[in-house]
PDB file of N, CA and C in Angstrom:
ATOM      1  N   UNK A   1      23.066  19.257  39.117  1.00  0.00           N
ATOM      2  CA  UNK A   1      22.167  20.005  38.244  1.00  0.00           C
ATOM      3  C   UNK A   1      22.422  19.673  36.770  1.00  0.00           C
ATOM      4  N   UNK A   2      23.900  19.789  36.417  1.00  0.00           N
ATOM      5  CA  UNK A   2      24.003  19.097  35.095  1.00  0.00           C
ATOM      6  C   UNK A   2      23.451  17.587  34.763  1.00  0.00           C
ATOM      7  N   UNK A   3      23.111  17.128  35.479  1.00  0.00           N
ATOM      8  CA  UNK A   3      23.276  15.572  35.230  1.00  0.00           C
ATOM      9  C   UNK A   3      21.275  15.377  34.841  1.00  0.00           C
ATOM     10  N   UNK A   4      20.752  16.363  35.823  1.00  0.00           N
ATOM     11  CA  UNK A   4      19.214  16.821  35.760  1.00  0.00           C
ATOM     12  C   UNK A   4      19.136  17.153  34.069  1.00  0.00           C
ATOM     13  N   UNK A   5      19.295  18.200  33.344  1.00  0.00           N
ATOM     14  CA  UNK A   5      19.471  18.758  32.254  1.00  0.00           C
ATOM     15  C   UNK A   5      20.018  17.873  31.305  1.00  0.00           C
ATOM     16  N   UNK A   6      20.936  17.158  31.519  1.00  0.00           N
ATOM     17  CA  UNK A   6      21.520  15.826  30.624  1.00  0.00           C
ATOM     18  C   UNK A   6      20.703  15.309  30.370  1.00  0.00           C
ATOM     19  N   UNK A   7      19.830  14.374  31.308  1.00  0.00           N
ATOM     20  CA  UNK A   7      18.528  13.253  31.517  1.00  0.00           C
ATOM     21  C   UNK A   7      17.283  14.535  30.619  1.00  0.00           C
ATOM     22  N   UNK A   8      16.992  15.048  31.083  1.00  0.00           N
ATOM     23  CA  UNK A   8      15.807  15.702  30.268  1.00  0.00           C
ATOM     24  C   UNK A   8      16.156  16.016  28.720  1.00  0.00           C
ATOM     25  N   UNK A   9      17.260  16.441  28.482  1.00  0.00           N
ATOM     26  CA  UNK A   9      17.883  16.900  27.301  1.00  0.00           C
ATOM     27  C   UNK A   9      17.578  15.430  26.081  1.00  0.00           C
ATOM     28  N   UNK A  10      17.763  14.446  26.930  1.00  0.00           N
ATOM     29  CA  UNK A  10      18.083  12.780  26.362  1.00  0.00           C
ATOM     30  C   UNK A  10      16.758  12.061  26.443  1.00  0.00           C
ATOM     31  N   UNK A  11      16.040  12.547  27.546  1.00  0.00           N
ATOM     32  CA  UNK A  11      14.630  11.878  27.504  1.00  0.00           C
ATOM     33  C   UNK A  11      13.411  12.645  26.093  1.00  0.00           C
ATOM     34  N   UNK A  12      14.260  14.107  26.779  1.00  0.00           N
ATOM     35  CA  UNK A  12      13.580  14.825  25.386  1.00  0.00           C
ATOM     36  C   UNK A  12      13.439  14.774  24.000  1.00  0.00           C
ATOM     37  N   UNK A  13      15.206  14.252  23.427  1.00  0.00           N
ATOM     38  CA  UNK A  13      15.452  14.041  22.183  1.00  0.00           C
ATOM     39  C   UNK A  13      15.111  12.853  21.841  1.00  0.00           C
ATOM     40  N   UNK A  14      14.923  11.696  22.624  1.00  0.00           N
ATOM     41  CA  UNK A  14      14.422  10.464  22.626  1.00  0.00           C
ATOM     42  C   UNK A  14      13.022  10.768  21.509  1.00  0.00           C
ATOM     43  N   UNK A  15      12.299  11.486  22.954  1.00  0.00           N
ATOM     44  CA  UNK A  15      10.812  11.796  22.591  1.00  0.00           C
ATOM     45  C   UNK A  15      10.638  12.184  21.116  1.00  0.00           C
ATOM     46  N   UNK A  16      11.246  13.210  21.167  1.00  0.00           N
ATOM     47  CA  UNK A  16      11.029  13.756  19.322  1.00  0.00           C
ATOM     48  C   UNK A  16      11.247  12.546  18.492  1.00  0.00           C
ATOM     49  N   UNK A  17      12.445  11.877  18.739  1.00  0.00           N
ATOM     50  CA  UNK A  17      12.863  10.825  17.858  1.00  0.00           C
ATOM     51  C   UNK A  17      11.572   9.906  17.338  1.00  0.00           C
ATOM     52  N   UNK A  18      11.305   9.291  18.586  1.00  0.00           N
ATOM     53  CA  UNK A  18       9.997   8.132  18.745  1.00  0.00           C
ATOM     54  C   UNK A  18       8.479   8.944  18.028  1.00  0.00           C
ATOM     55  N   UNK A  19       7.966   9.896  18.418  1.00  0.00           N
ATOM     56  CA  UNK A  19       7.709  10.704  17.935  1.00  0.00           C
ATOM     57  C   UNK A  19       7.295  10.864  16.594  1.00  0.00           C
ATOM     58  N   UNK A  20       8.576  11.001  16.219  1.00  0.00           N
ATOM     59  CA  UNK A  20       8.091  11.400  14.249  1.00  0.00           C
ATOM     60  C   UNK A  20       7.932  10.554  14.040  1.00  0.00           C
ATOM     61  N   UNK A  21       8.958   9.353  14.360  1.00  0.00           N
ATOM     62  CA  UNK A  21       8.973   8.038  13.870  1.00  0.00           C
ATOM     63  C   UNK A  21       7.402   7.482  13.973  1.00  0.00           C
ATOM     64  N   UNK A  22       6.607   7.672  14.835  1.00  0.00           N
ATOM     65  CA  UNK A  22       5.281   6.836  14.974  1.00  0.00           C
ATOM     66  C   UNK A  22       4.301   7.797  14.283  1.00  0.00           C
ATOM     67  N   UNK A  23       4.520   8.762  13.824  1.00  0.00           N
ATOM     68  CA  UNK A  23       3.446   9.468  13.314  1.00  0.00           C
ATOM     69  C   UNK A  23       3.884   9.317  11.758  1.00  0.00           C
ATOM     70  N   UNK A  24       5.287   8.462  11.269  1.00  0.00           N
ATOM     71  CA  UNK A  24       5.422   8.321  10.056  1.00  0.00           C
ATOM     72  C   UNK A  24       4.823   6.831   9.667  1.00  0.00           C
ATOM     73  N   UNK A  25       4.939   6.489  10.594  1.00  0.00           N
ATOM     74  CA  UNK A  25       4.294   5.248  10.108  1.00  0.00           C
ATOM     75  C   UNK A  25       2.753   5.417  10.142  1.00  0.00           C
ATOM     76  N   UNK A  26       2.402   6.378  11.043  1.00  0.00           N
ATOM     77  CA  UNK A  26       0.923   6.244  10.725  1.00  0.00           C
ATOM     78  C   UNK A  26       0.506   6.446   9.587  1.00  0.00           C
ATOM     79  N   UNK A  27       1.342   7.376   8.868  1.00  0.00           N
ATOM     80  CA  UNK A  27       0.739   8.501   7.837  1.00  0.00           C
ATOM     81  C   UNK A  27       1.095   7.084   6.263  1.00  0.00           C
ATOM     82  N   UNK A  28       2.304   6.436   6.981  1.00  0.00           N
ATOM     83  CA  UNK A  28       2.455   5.484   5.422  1.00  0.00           C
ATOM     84  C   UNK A  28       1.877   4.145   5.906  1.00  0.00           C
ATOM     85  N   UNK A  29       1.657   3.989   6.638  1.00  0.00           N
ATOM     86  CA  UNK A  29       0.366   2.631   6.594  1.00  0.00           C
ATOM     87  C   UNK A  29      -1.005   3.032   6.894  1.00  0.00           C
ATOM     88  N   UNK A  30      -1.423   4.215   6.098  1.00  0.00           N
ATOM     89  CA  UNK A  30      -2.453   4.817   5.914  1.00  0.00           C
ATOM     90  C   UNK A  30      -3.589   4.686   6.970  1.00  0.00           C
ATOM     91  N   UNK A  31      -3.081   4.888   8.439  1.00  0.00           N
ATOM     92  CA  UNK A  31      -3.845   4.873   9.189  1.00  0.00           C
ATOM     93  C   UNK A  31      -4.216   6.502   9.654  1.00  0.00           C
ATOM     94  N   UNK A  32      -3.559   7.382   9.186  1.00  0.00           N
ATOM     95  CA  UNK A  32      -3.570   8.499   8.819  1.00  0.00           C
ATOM     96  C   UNK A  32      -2.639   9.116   7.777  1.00  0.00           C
ATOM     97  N   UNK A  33      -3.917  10.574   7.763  1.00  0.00           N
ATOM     98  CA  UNK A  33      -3.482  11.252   6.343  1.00  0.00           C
ATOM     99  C   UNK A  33      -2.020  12.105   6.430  1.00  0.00           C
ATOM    100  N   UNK A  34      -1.438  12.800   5.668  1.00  0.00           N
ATOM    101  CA  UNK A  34      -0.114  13.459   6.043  1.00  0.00           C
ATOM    102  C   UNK A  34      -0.884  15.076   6.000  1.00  0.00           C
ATOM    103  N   UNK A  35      -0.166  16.009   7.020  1.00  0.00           N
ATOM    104  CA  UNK A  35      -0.410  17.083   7.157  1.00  0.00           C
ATOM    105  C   UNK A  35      -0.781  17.739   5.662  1.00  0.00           C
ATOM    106  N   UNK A  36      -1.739  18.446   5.315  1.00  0.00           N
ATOM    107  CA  UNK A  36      -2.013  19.200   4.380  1.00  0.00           C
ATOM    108  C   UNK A  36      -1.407  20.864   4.086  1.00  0.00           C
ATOM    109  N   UNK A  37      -0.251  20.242   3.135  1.00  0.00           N
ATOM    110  CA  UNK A  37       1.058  21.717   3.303  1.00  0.00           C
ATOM    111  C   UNK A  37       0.501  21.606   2.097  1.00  0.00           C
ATOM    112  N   UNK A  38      -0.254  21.150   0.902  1.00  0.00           N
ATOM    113  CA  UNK A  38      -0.340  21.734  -0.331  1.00  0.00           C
ATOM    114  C   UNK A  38      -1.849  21.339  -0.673  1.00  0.00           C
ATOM    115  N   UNK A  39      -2.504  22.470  -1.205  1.00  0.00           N
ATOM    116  CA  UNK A  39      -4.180  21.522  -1.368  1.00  0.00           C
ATOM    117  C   UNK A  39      -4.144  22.425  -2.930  1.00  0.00           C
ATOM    118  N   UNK A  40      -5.327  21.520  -3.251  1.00  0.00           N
ATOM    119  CA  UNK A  40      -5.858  21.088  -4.919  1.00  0.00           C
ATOM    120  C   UNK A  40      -6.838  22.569  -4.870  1.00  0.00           C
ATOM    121  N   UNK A  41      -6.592  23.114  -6.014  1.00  0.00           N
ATOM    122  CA  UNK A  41      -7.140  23.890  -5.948  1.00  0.00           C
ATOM    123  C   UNK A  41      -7.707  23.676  -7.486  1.00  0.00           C
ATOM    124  N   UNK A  42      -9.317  23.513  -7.879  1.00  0.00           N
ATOM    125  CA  UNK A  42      -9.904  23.233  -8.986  1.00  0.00           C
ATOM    126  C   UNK A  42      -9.796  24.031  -9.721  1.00  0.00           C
ATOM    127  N   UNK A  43      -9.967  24.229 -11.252  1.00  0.00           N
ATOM    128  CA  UNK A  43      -9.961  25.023 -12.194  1.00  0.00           C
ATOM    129  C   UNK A  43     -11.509  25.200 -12.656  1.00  0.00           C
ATOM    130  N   UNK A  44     -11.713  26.594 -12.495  1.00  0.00           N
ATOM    131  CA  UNK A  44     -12.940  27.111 -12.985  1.00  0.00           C
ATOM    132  C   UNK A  44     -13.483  27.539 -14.203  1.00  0.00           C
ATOM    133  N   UNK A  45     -14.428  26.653 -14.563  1.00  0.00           N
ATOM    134  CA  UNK A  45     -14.517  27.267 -16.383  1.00  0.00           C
ATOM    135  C   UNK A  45     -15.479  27.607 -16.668  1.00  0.00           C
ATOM    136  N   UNK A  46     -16.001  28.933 -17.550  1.00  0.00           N
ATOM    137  CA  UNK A  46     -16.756  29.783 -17.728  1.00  0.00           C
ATOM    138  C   UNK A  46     -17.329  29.089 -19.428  1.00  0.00           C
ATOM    139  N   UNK A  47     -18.585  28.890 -19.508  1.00  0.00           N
ATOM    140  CA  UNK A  47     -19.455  28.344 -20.572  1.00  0.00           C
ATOM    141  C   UNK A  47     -19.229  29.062 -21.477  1.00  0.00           C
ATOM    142  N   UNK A  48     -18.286  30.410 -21.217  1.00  0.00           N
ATOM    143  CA  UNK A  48     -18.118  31.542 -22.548  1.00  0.00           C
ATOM    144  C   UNK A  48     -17.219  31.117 -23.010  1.00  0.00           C
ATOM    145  N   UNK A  49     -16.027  30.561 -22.163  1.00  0.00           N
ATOM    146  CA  UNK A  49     -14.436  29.942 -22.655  1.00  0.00           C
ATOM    147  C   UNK A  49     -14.967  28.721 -23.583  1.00  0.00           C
ATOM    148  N   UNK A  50     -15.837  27.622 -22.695  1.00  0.00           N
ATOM    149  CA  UNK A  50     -16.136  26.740 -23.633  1.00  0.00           C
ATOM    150  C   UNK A  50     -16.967  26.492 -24.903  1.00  0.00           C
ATOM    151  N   UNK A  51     -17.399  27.907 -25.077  1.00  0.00           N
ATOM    152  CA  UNK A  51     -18.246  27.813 -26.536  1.00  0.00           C
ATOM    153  C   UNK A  51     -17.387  28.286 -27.089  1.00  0.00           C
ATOM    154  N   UNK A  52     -16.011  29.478 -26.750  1.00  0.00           N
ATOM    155  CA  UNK A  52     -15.148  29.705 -27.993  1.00  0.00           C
ATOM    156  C   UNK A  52     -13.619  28.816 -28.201  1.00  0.00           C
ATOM    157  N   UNK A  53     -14.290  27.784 -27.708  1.00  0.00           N
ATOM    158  CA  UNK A  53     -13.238  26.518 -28.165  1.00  0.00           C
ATOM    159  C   UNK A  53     -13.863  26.027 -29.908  1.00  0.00           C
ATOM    160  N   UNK A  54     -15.069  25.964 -29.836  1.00  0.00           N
ATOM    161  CA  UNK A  54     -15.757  25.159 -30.810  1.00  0.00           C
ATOM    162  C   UNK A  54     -15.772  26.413 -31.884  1.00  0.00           C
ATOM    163  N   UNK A  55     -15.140  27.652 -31.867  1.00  0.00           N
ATOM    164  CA  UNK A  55     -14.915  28.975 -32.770  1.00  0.00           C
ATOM    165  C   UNK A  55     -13.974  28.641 -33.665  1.00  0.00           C
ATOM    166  N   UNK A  56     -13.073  27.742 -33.807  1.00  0.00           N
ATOM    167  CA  UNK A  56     -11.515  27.748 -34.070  1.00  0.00           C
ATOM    168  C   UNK A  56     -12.045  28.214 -35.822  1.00  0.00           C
ATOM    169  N   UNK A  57     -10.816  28.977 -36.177  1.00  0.00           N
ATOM    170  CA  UNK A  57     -11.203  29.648 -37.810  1.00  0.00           C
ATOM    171  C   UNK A  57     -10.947  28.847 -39.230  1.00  0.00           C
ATOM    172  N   UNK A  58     -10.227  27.797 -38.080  1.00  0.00           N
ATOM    173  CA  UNK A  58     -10.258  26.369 -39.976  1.00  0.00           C
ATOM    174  C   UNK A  58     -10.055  25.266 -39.156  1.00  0.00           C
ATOM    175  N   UNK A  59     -10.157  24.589 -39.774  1.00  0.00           N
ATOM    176  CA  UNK A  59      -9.795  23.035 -39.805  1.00  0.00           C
ATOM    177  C   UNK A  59      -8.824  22.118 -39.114  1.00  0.00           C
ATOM    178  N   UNK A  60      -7.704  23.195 -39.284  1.00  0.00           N
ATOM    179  CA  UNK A  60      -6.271  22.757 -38.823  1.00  0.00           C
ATOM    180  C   UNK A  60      -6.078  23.506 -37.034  1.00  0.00           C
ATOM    181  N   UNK A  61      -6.920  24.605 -37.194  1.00  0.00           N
ATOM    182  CA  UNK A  61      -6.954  24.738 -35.461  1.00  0.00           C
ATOM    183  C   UNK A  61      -7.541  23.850 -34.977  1.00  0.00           C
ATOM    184  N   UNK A  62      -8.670  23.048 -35.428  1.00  0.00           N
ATOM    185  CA  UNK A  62      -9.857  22.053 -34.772  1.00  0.00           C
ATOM    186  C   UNK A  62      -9.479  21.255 -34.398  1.00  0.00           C
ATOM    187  N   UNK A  63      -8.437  20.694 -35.703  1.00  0.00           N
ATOM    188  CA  UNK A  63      -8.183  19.212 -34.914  1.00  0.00           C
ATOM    189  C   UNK A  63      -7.345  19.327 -34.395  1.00  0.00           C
ATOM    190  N   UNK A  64      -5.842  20.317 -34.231  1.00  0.00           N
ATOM    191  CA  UNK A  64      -4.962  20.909 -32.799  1.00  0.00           C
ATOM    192  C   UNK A  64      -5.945  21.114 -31.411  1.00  0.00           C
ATOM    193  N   UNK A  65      -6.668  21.982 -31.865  1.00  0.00           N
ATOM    194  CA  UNK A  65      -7.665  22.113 -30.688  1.00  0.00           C
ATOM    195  C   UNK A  65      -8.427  20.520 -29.874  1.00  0.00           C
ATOM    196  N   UNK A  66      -8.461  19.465 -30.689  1.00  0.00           N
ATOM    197  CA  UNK A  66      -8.817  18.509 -30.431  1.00  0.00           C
ATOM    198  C   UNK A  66      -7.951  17.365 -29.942  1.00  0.00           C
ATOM    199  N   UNK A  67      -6.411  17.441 -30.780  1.00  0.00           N
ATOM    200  CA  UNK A  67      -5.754  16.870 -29.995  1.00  0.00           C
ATOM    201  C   UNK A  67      -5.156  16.765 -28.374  1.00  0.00           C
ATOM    202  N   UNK A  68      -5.106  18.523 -28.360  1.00  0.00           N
ATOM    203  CA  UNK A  68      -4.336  18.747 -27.213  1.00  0.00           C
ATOM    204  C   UNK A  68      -5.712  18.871 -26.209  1.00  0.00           C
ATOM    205  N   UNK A  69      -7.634  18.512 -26.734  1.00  0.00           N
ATOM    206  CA  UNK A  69      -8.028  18.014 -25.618  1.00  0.00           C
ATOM    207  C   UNK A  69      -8.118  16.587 -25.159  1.00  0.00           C
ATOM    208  N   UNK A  70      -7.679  15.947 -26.306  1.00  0.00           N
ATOM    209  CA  UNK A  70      -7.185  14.539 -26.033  1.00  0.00           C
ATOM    210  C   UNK A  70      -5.951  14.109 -25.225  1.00  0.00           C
ATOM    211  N   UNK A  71      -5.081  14.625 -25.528  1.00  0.00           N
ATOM    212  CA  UNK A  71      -3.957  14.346 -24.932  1.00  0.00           C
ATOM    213  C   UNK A  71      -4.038  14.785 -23.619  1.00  0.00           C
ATOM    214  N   UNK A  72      -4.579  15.720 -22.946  1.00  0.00           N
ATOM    215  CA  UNK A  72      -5.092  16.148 -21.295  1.00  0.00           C
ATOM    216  C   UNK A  72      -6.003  15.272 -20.847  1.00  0.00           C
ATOM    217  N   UNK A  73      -6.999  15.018 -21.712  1.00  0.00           N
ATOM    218  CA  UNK A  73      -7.864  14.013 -20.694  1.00  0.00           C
ATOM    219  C   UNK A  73      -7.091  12.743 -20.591  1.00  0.00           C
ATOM    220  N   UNK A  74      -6.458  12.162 -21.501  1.00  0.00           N
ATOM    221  CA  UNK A  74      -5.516  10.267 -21.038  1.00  0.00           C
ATOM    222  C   UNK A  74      -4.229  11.068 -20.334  1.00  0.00           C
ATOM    223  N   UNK A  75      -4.030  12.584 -19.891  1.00  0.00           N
ATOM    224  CA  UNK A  75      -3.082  12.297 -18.904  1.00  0.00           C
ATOM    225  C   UNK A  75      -4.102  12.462 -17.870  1.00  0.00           C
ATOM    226  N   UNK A  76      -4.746  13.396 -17.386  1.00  0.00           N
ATOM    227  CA  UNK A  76      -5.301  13.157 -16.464  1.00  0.00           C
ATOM    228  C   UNK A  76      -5.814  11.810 -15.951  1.00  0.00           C
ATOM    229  N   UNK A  77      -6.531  11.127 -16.948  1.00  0.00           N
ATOM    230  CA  UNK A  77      -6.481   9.504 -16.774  1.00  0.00           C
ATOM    231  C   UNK A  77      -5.560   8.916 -15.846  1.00  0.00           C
ATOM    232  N   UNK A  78      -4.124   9.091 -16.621  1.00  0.00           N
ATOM    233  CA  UNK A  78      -3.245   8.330 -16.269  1.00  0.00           C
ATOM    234  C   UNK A  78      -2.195   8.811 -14.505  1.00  0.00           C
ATOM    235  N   UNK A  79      -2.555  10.274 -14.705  1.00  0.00           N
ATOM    236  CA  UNK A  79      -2.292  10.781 -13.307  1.00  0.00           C
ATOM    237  C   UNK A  79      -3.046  11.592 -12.827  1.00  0.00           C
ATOM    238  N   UNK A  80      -3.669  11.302 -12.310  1.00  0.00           N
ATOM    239  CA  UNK A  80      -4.916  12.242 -11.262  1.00  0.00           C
ATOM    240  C   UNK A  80      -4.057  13.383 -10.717  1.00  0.00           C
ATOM    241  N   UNK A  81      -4.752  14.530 -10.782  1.00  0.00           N
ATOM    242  CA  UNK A  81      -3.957  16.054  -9.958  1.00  0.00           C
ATOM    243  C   UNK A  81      -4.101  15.393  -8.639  1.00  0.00           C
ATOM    244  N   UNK A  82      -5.341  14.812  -8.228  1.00  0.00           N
ATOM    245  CA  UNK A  82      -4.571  14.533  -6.471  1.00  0.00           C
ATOM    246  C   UNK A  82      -3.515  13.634  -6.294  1.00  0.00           C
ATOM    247  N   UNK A  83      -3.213  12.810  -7.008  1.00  0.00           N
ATOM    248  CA  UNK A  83      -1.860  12.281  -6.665  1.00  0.00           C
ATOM    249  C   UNK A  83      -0.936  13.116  -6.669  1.00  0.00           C
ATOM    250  N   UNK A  84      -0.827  14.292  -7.471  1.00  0.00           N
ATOM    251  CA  UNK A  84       0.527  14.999  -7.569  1.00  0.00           C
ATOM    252  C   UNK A  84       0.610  15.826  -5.941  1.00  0.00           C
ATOM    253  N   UNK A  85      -0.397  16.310  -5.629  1.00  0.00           N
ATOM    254  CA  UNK A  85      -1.204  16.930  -3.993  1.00  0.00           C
ATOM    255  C   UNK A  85      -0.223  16.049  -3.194  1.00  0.00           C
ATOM    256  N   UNK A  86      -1.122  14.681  -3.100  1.00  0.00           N
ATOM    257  CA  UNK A  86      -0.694  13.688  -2.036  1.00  0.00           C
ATOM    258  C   UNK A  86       1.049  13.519  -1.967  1.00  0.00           C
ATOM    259  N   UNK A  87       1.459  13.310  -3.049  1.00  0.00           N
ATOM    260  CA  UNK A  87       3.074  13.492  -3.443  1.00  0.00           C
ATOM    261  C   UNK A  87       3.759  14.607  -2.521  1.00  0.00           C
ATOM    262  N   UNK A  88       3.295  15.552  -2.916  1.00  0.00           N
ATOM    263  CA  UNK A  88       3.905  16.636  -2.333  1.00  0.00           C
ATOM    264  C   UNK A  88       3.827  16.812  -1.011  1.00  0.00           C
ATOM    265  N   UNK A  89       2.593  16.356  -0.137  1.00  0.00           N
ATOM    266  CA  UNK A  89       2.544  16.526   0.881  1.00  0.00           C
ATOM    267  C   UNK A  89       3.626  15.542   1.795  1.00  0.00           C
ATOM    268  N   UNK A  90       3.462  13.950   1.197  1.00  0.00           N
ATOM    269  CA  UNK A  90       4.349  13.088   1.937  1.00  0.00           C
ATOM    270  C   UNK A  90       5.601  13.591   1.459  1.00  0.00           C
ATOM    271  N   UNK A  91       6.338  14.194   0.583  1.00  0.00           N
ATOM    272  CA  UNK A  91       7.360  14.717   0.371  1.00  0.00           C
ATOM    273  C   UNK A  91       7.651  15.612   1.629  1.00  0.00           C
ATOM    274  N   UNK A  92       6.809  16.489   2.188  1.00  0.00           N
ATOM    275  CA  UNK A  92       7.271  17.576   2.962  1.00  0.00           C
ATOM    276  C   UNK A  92       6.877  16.931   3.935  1.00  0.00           C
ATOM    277  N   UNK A  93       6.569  16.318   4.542  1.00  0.00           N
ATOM    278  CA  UNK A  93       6.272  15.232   5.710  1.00  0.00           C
ATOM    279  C   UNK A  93       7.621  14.465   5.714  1.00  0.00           C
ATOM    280  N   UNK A  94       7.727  14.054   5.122  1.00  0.00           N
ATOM    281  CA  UNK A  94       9.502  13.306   4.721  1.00  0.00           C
ATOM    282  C   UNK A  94      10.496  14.375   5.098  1.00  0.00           C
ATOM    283  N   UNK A  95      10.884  15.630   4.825  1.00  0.00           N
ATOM    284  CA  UNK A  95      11.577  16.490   4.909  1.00  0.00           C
ATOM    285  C   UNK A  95      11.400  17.173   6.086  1.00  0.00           C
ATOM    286  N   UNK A  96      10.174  17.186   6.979  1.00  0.00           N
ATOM    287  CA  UNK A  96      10.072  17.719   8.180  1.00  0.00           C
ATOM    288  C   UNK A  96      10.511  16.243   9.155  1.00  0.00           C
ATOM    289  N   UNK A  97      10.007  15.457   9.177  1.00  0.00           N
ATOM    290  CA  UNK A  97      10.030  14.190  10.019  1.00  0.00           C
ATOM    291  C   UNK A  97      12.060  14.258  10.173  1.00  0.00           C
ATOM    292  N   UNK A  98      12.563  14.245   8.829  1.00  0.00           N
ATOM    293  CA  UNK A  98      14.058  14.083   8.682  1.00  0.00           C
ATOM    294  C   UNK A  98      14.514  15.127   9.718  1.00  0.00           C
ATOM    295  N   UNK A  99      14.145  16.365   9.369  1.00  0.00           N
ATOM    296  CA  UNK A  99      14.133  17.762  10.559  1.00  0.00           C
ATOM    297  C   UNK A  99      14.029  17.426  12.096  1.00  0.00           C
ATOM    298  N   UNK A 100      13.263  16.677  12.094  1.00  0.00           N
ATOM    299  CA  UNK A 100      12.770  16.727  13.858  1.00  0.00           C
ATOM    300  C   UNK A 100      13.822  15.026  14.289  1.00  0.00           C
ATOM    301  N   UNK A 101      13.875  14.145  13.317  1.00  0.00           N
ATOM    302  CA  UNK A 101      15.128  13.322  14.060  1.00  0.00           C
ATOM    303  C   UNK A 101      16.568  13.776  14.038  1.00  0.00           C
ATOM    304  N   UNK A 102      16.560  14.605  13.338  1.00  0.00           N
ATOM    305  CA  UNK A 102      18.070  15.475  13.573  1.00  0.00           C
ATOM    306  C   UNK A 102      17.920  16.405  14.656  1.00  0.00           C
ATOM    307  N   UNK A 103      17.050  16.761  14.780  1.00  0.00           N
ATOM    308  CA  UNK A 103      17.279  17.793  16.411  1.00  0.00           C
ATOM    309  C   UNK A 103      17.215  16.757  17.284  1.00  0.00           C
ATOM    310  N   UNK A 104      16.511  15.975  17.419  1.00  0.00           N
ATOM    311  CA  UNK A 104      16.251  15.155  18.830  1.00  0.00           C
ATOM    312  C   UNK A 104      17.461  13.942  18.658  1.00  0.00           C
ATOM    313  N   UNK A 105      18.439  13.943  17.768  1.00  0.00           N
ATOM    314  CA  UNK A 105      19.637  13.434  17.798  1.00  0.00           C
ATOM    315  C   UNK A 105      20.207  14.596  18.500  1.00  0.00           C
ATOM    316  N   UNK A 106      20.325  15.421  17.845  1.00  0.00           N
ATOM    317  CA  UNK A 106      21.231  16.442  18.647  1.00  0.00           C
ATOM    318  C   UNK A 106      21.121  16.865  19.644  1.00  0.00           C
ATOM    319  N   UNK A 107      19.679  16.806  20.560  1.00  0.00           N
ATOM    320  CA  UNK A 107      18.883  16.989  21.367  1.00  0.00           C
ATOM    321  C   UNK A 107      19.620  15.542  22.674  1.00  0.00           C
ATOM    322  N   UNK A 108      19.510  15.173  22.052  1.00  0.00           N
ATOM    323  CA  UNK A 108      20.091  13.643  23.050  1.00  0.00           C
ATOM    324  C   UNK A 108      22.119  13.769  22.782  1.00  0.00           C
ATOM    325  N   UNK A 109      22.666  13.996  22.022  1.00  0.00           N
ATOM    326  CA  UNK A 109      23.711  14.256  22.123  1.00  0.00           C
ATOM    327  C   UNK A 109      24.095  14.726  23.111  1.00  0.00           C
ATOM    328  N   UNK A 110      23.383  16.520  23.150  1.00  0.00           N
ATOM    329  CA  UNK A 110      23.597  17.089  24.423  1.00  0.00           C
ATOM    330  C   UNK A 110      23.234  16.440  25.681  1.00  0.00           C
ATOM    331  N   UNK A 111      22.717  15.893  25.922  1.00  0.00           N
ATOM    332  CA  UNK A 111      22.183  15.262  27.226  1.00  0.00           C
ATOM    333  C   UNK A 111      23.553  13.915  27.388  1.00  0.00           C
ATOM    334  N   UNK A 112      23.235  13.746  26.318  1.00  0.00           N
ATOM    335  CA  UNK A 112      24.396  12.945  26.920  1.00  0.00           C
ATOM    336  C   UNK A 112      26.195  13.188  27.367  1.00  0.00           C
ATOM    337  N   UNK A 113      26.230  14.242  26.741  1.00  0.00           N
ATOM    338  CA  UNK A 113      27.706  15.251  27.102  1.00  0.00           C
ATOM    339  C   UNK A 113      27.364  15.906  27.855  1.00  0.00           C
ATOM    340  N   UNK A 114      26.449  15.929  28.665  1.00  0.00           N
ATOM    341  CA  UNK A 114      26.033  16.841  29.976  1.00  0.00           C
ATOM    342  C   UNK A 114      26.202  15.620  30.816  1.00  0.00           C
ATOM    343  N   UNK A 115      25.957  14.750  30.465  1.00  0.00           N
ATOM    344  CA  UNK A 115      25.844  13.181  31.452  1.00  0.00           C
ATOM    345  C   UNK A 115      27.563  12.987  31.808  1.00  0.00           C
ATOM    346  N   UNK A 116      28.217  12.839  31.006  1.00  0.00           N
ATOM    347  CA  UNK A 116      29.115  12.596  31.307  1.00  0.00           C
ATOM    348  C   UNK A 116      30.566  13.389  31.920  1.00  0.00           C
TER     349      UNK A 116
END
């Protein structure tokens, strides 16, 4: 009976192993997407906010007011909010995948100290 429970224990942890492993490669040779643990959520702007941008009370708010909408649009340029999304998600895809080959190591450990 032990030796039953060993073999499943080892075929099992195998499985998980192979497992993450092929669903990581799917996800980084973009034959699929990575689970969606973080989504983009847009910012909503009200035509009242944006007419009292163009309010500013001198000169020196305007062109502050103008820089810092310059300086947001060439970052956004330069990093799209969905990249930061996509980041995060293969991050926690990375950190779960790491999760599930450590059990199904340990998972096959046991099977194999039941084997023997």
């Amino acid at each position: 009976m032990k030796k039953i429970i060993g073999w499943v224990f080892l075929f099992v942890g195998v499985l998980i192993i192979i497992g993450g492993a092929w669903e990581s490669y799917q996800i980084f040779s973009a034959k699929k997407s990575a689970p969606d643990v973080f989504k983009f959520q847009e910012k909503i702007t009200s035509p009242i906010l944006n007419s009292a941008k163009g309010l500013a009370k001198n000169p020196e708010e305007k062109i502050t007011q103008e820089i810092k909408e310059t300086i947001q649009g060439q970052l956004e340029k330069m990093l799209p909010s969905d990249f930061i999304i996509k980041l995060l998600n293969l991050i926690s895809w990375s950190i779960f995948v790491t999760f599930l080959i450590f059990a199904g190591g340990k998972l096959s450990e046991i099977g194999i100290k039941l084997l023997k």
